[in-house]
C-alpha atoms as a PDB file:
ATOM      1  CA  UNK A   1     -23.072  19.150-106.199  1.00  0.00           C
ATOM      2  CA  UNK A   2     -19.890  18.659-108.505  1.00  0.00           C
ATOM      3  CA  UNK A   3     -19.331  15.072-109.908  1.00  0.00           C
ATOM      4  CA  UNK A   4     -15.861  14.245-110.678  1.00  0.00           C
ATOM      5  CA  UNK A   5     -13.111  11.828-111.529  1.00  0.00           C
ATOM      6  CA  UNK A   6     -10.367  11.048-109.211  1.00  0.00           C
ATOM      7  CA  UNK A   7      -7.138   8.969-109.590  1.00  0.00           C
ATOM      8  CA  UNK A   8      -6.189   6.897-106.277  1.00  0.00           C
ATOM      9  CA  UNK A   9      -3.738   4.764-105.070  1.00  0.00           C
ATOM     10  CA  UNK A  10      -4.545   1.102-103.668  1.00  0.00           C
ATOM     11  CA  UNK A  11      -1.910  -0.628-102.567  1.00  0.00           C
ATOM     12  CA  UNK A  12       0.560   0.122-105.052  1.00  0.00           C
ATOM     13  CA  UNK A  13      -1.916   0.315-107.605  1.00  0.00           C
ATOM     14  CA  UNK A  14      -3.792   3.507-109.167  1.00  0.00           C
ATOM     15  CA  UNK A  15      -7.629   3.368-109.983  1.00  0.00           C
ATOM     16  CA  UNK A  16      -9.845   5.779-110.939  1.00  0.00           C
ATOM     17  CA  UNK A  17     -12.812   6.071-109.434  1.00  0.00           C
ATOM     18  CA  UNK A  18     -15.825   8.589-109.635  1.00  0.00           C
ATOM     19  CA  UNK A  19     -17.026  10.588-106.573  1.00  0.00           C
ATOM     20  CA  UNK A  20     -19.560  13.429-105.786  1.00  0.00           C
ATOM     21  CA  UNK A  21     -18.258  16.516-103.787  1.00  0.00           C
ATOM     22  CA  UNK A  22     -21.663  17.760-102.175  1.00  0.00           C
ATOM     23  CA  UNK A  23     -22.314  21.760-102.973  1.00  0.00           C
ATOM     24  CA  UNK A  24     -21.866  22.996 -99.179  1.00  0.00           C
ATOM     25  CA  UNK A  25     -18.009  21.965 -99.723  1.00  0.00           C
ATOM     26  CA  UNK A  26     -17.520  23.635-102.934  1.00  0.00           C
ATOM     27  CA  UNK A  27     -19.339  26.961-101.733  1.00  0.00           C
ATOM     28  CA  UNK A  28     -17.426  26.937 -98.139  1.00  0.00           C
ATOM     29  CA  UNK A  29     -14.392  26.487-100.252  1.00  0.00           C
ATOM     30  CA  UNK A  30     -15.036  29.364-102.633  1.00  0.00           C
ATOM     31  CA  UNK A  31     -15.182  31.799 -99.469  1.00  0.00           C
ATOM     32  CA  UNK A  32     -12.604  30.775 -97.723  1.00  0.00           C
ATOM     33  CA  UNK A  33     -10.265  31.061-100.748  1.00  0.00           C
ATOM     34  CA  UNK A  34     -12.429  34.868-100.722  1.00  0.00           C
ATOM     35  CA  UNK A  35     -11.445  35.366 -97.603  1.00  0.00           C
ATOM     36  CA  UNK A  36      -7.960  34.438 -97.374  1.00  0.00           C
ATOM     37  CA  UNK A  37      -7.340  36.454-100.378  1.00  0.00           C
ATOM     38  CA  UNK A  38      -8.274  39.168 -98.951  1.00  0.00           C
ATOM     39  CA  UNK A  39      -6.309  38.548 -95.567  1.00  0.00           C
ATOM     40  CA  UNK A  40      -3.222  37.011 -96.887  1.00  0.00           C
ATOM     41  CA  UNK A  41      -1.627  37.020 -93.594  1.00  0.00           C
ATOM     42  CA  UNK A  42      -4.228  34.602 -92.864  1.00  0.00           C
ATOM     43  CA  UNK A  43      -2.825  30.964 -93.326  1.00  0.00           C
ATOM     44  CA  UNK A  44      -4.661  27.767 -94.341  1.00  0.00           C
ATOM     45  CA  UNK A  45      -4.307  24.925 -92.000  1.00  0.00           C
ATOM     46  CA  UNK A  46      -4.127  21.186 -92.407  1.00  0.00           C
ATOM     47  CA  UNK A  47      -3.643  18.170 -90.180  1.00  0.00           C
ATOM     48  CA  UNK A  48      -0.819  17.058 -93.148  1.00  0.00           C
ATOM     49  CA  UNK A  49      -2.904  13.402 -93.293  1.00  0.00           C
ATOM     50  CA  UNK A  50      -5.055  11.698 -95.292  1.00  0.00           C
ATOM     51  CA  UNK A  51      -8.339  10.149 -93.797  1.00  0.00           C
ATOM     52  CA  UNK A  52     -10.167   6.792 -94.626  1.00  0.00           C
ATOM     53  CA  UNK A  53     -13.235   4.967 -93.276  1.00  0.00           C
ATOM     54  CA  UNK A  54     -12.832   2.035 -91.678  1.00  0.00           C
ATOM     55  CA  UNK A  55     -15.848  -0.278 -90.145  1.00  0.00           C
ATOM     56  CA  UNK A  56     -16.483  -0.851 -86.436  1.00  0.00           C
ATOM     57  CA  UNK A  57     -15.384  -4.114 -85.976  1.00  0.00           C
ATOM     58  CA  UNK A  58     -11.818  -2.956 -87.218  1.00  0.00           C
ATOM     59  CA  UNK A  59     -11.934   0.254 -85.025  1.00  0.00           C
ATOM     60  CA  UNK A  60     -12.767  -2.452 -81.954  1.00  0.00           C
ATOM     61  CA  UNK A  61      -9.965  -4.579 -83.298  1.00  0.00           C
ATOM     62  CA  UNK A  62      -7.999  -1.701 -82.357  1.00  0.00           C
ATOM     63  CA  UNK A  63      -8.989  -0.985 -79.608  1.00  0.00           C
ATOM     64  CA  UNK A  64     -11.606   1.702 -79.585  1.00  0.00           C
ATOM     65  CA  UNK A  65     -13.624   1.930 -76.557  1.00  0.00           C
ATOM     66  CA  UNK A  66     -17.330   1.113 -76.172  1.00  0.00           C
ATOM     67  CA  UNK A  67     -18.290   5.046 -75.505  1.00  0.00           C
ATOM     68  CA  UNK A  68     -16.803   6.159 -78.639  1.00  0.00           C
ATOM     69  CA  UNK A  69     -18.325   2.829 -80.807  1.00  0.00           C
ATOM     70  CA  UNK A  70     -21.638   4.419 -79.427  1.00  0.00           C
ATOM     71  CA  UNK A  71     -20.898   8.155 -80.426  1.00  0.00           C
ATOM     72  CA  UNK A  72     -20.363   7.081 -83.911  1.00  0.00           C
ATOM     73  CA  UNK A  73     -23.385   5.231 -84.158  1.00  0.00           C
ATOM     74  CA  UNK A  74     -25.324   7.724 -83.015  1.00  0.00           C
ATOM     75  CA  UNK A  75     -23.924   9.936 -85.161  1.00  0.00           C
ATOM     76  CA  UNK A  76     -24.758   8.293 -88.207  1.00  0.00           C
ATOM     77  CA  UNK A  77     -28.006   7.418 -86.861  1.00  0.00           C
ATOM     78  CA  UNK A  78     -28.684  11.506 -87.025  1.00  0.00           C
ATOM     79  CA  UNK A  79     -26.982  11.790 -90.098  1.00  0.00           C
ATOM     80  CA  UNK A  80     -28.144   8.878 -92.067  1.00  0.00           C
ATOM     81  CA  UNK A  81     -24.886   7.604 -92.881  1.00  0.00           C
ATOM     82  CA  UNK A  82     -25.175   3.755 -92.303  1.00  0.00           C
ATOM     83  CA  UNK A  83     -23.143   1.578 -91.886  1.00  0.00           C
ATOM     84  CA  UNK A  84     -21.286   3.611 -89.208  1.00  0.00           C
ATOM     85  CA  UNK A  85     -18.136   4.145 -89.607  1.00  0.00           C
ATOM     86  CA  UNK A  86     -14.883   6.098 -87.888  1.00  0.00           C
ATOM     87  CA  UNK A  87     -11.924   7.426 -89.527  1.00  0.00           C
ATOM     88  CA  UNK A  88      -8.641   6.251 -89.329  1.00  0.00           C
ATOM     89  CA  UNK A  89      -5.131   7.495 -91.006  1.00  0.00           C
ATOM     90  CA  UNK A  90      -4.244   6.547 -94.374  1.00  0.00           C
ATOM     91  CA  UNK A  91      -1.449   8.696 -94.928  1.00  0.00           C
ATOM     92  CA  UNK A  92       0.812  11.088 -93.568  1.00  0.00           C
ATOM     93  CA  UNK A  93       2.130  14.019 -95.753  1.00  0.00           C
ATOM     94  CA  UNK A  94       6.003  14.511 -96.300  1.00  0.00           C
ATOM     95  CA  UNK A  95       7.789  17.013 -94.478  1.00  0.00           C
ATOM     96  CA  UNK A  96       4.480  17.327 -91.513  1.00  0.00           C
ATOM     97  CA  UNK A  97       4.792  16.806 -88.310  1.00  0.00           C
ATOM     98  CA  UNK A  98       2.298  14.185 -87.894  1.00  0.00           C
ATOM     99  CA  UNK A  99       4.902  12.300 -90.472  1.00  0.00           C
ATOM    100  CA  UNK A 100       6.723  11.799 -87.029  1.00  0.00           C
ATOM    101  CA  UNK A 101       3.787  11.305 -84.404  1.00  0.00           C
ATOM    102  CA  UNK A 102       0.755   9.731 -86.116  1.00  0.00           C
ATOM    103  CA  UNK A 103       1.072   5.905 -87.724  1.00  0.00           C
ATOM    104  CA  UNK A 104      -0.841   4.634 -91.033  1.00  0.00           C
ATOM    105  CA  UNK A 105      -3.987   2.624 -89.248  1.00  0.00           C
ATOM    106  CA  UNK A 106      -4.171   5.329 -86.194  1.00  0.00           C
ATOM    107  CA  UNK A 107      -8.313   5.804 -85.535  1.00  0.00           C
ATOM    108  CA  UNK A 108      -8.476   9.018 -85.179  1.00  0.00           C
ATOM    109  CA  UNK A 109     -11.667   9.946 -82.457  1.00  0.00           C
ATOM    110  CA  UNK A 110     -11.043  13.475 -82.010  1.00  0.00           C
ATOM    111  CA  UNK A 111      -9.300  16.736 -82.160  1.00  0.00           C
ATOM    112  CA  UNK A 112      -8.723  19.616 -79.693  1.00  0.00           C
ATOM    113  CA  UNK A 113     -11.557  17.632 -77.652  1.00  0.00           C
ATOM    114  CA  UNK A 114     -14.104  17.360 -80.104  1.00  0.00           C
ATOM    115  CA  UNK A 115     -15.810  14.117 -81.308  1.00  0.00           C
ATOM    116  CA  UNK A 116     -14.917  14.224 -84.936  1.00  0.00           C
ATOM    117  CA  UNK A 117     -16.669  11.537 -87.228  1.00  0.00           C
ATOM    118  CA  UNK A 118     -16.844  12.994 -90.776  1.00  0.00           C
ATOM    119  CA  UNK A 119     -13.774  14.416 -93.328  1.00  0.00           C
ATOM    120  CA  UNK A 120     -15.456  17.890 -93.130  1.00  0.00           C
ATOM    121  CA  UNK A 121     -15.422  18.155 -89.485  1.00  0.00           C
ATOM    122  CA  UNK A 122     -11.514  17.197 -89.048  1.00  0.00           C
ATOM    123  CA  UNK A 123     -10.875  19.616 -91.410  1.00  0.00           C
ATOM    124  CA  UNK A 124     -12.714  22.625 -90.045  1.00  0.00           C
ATOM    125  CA  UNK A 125     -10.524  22.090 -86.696  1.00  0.00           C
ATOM    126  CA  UNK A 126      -6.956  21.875 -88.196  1.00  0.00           C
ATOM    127  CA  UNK A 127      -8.090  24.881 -90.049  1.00  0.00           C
ATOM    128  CA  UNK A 128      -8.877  27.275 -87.328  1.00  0.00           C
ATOM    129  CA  UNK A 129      -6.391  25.735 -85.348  1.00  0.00           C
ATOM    130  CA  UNK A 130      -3.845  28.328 -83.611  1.00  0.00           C
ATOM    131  CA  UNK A 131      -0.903  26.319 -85.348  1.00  0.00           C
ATOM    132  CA  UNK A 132      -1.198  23.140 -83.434  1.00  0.00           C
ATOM    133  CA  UNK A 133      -4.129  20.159 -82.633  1.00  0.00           C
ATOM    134  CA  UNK A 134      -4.295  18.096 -79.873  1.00  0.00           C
ATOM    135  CA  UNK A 135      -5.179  14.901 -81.635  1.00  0.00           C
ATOM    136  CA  UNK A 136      -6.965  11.759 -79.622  1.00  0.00           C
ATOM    137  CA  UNK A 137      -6.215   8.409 -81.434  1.00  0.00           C
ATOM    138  CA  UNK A 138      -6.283   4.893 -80.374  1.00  0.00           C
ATOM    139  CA  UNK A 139      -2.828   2.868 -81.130  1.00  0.00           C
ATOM    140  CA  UNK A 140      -2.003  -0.478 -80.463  1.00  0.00           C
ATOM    141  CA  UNK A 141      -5.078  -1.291 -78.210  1.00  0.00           C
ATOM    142  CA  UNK A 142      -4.459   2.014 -76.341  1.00  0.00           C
ATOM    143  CA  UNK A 143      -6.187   5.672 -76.429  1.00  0.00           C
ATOM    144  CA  UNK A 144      -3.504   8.658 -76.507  1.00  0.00           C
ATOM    145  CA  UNK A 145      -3.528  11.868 -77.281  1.00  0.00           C
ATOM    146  CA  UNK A 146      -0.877  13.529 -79.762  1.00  0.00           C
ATOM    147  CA  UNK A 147       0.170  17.117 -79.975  1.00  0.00           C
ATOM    148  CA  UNK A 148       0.418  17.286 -83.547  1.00  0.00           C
ATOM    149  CA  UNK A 149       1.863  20.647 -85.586  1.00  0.00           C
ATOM    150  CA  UNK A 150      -0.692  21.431 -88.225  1.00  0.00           C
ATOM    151  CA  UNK A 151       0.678  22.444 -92.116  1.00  0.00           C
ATOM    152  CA  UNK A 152       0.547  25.733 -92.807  1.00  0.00           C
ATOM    153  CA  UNK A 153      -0.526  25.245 -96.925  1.00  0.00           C
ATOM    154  CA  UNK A 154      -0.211  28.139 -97.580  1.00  0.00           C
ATOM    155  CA  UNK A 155       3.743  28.391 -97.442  1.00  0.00           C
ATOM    156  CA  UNK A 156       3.783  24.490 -99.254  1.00  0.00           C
ATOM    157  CA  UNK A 157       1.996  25.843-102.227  1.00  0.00           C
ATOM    158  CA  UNK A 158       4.480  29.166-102.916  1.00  0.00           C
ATOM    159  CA  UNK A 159       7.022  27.804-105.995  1.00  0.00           C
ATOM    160  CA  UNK A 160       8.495  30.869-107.044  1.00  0.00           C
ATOM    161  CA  UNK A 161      11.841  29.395-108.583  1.00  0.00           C
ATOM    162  CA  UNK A 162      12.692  26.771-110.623  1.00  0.00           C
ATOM    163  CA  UNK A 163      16.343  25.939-112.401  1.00  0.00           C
ATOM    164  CA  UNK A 164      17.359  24.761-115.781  1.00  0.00           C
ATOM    165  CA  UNK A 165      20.507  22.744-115.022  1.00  0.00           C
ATOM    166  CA  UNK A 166      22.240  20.038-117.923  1.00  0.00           C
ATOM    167  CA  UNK A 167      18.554  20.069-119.702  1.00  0.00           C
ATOM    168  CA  UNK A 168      16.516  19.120-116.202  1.00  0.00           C
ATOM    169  CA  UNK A 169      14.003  20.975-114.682  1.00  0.00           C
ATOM    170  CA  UNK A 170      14.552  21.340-110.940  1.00  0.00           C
ATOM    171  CA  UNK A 171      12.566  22.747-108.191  1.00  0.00           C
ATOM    172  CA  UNK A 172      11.697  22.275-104.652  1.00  0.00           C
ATOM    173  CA  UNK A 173       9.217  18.961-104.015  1.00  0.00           C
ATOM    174  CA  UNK A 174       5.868  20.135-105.449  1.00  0.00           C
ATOM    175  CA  UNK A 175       3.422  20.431-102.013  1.00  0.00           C
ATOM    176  CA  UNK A 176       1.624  17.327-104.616  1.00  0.00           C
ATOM    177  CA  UNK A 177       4.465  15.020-104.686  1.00  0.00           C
ATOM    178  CA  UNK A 178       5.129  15.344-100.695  1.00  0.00           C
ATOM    179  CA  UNK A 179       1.470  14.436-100.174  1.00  0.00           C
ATOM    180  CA  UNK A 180       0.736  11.979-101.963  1.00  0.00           C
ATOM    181  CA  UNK A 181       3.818   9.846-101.797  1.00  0.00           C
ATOM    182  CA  UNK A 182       4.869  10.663 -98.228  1.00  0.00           C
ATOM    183  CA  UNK A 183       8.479  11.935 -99.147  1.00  0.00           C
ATOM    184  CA  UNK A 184      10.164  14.803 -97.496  1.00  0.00           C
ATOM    185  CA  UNK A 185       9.873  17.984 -98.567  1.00  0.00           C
ATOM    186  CA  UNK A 186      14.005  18.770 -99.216  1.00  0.00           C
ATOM    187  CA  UNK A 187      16.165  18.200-101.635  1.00  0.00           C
ATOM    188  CA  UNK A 188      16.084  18.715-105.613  1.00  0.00           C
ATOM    189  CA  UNK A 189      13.509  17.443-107.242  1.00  0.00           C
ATOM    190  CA  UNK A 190      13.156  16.463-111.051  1.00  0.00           C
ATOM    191  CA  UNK A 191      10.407  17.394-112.563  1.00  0.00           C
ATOM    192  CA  UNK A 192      11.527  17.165-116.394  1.00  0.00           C
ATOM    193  CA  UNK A 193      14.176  17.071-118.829  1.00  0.00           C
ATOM    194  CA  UNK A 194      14.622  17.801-122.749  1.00  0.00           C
ATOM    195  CA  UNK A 195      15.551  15.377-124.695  1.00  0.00           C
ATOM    196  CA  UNK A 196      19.254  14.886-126.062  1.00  0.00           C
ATOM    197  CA  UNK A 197      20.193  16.577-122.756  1.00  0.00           C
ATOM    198  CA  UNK A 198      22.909  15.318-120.688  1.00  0.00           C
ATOM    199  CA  UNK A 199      20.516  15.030-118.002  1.00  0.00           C
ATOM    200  CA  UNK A 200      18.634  12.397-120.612  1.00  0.00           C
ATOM    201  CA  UNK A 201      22.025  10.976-121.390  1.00  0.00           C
ATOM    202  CA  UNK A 202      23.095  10.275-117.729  1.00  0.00           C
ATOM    203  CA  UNK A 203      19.746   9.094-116.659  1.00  0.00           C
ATOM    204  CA  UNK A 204      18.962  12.368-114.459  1.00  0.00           C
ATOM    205  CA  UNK A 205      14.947  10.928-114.544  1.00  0.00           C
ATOM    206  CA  UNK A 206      12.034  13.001-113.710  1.00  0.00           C
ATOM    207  CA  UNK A 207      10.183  12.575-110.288  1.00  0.00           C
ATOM    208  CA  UNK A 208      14.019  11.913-108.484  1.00  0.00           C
ATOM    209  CA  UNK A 209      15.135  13.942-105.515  1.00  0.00           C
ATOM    210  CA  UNK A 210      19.134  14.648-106.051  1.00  0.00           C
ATOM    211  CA  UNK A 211      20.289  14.583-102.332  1.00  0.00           C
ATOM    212  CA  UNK A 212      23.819  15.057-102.992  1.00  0.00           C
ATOM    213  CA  UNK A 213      26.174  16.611-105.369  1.00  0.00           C
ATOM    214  CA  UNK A 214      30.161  15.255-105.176  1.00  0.00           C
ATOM    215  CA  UNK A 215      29.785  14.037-101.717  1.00  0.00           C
ATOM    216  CA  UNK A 216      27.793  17.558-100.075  1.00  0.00           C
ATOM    217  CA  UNK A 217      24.221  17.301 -99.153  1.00  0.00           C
ATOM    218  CA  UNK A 218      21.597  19.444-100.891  1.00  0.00           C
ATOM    219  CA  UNK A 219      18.266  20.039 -99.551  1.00  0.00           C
ATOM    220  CA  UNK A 220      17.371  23.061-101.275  1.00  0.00           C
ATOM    221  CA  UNK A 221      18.149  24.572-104.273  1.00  0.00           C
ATOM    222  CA  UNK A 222      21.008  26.963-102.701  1.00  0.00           C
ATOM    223  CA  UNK A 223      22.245  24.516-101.903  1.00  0.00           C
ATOM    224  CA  UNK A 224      22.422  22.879-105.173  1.00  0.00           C
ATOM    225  CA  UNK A 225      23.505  25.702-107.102  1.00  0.00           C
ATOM    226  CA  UNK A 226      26.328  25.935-104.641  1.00  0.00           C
ATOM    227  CA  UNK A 227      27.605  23.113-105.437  1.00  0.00           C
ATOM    228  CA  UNK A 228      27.242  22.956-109.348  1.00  0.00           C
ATOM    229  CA  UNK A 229      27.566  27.056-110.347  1.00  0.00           C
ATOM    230  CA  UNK A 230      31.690  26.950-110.472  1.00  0.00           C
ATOM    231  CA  UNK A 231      31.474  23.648-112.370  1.00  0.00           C
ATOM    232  CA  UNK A 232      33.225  24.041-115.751  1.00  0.00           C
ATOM    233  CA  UNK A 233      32.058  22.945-119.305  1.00  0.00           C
ATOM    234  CA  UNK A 234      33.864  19.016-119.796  1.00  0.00           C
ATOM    235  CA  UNK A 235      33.341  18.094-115.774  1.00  0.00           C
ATOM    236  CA  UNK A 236      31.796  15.236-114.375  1.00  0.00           C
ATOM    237  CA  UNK A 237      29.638  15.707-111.237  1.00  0.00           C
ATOM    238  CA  UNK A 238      28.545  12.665-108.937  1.00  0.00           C
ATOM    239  CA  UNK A 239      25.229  12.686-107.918  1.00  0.00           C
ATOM    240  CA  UNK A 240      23.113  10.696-105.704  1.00  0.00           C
ATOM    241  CA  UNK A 241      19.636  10.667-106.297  1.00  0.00           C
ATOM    242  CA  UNK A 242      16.453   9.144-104.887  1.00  0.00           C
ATOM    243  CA  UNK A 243      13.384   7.824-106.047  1.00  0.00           C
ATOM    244  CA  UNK A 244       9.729   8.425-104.988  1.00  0.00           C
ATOM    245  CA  UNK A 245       9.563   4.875-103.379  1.00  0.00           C
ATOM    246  CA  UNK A 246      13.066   5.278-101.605  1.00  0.00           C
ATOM    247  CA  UNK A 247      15.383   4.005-103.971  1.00  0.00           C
ATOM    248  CA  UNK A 248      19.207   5.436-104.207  1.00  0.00           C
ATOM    249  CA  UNK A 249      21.525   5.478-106.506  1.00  0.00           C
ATOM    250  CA  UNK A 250      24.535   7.097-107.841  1.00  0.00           C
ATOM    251  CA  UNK A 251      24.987   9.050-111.333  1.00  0.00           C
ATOM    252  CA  UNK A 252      27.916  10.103-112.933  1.00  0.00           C
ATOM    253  CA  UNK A 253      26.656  13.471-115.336  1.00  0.00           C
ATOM    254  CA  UNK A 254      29.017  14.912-117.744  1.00  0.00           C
ATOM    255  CA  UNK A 255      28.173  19.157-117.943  1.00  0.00           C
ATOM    256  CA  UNK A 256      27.656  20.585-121.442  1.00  0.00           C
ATOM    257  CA  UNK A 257      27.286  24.232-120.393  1.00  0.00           C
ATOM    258  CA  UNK A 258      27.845  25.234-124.185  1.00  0.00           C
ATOM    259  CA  UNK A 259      24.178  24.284-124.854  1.00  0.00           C
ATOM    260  CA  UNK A 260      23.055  23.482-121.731  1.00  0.00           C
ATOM    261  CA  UNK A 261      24.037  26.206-119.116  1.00  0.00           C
ATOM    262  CA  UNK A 262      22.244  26.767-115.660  1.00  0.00           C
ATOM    263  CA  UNK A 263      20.214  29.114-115.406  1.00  0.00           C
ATOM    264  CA  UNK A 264      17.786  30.102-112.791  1.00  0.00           C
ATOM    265  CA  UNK A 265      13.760  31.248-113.542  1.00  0.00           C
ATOM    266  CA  UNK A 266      12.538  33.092-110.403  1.00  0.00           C
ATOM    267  CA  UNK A 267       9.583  35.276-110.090  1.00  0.00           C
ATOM    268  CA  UNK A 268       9.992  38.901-108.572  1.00  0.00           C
ATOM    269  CA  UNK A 269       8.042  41.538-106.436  1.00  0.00           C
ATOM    270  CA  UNK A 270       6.206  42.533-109.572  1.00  0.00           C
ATOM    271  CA  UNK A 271       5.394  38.818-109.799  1.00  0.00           C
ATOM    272  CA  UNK A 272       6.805  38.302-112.899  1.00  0.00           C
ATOM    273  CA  UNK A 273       9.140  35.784-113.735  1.00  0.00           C
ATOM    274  CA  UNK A 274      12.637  36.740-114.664  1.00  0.00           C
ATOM    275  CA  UNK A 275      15.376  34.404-116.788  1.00  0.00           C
ATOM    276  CA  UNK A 276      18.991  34.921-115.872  1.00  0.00           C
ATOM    277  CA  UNK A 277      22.352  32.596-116.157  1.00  0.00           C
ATOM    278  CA  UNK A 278      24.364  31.399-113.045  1.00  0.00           C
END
């Protein structure tokens, strides 16, 4: 087994807390990452949520029928894993689709019509899925099933451009930031700036999304650079960005392109990363 350290969220507060990741998850890990390196065309799958346990009584709160109560006690019966418990959603990833059609506090009973009881076992279906799950939850005192578009992580993971504009860092929301704070996946997000920039000056902060540039929308970098490449040195630009928790606001930034030009860091066929100005 591995023993490690992880840092969690609790209700607006961050804890860490130790946990033990059993050796049959590292080594099925290992060859899938084999495998799918050797079949690129081969994407990785994920339901685009994040699971908890939840007791019983809650579940029957809920509304979670007797049948299923008695699946997941047998099941940890035969697996030793007392209390029982059933999972339940916890969070929903940015930019997913179960963002739209799954709820925080949704049990979650099964997927593509298979009892599913344990992290490993919800996992294993998204990721062989064809592209989409059939997902049975209970809601509100009811049982439905969802048809729920699975993430293909793969394509969340590929960064392969980043831009240096007024001393910020910008780049598409890292596949990270979407995940674990639920925000969409568009716009430009902040993920540093050098100090004694304008962008330090005019409070351009790291972690915002910019969402707008004089007005226009931007939710992706071409966007962006559309908007700001024709911009000369001495103009103000009007920005509206957006925080992680939601929060707007407008920014006036004054461009010094005399020491701070754009310029745009992409990576090319060779994979290797090339500098150039805008």
């Amino acid at each position: 087994g591995y023993w490690a350290s992880f840092y969690v969220q609790v209700e607006n507060r961050h804890h860490q807390a130790f946990y033990g990741i059993p050796g049959y998850i590292v080594k099925e890990t290992v060859e899938l990452a084999r495998s799918k390196l050797e079949n690129k065309d081969t994407p990785m799958r994920s339901l685009g949520v994040e699971l908890d346990r939840v007791s019983l009584a809650r579940a029957r709160e809920l509304g979670m029928t007797t049948d299923y109560i008695k699946k997941s006690i047998r099941f940890a019966r035969e697996r030793g894993m007392w209390p029982p418990t059933v999972l339940d959603i916890n969070r929903r990833w940015g930019g997913s689709d179960a963002l739209n059609k799954l709820q925080d506090g949704d049990i979650l009973v099964a997927m593509d019509g298979k009892d599913v009881n344990d992290f490993r076992g919800s996992e294993k279906i998204a990721m062989n899925s064809a592209g989409n799950v059939n997902c049975t939850i209970f809601r509100d005192r009811k049982k439905m099933d969802v048809e729920v578009e699975t993430v293909e992580i793969n394509k969340r993971l590929k960064d392969d451009r980043i831009l240096l504009f007024a001393g910020a860092t910008l780049q598409k929301p890292p596949f990270a930031v979407s995940h674990l704070c639920g925000i969409p996946d568009n716009g430009v997000y902040v993920s540093s700036f050098l100090k004694g920039s304008p962008s330090e000056r005019y409070r351009l902060h790291s972690t915002h999304r910019i969402v707008e540039v004089d007005g226009k929308a931007t939710p992706d970098l071409d966007t962006f650079l559309a908007g700001v490449k024709n911009k000369e040195h001495g103009t103000s630009i009007r920005m509206k960005v957006k925080s992680l928790t939601g929060h707007e606001r407008m920014i006036t930034l004054k461009l010094d392109t005399m020491y701070w030009p754009t310029e745009r860091i992409e990576q090319n066929e060779a994979g290797v990363w090339v500098r150039n100005s805008v």
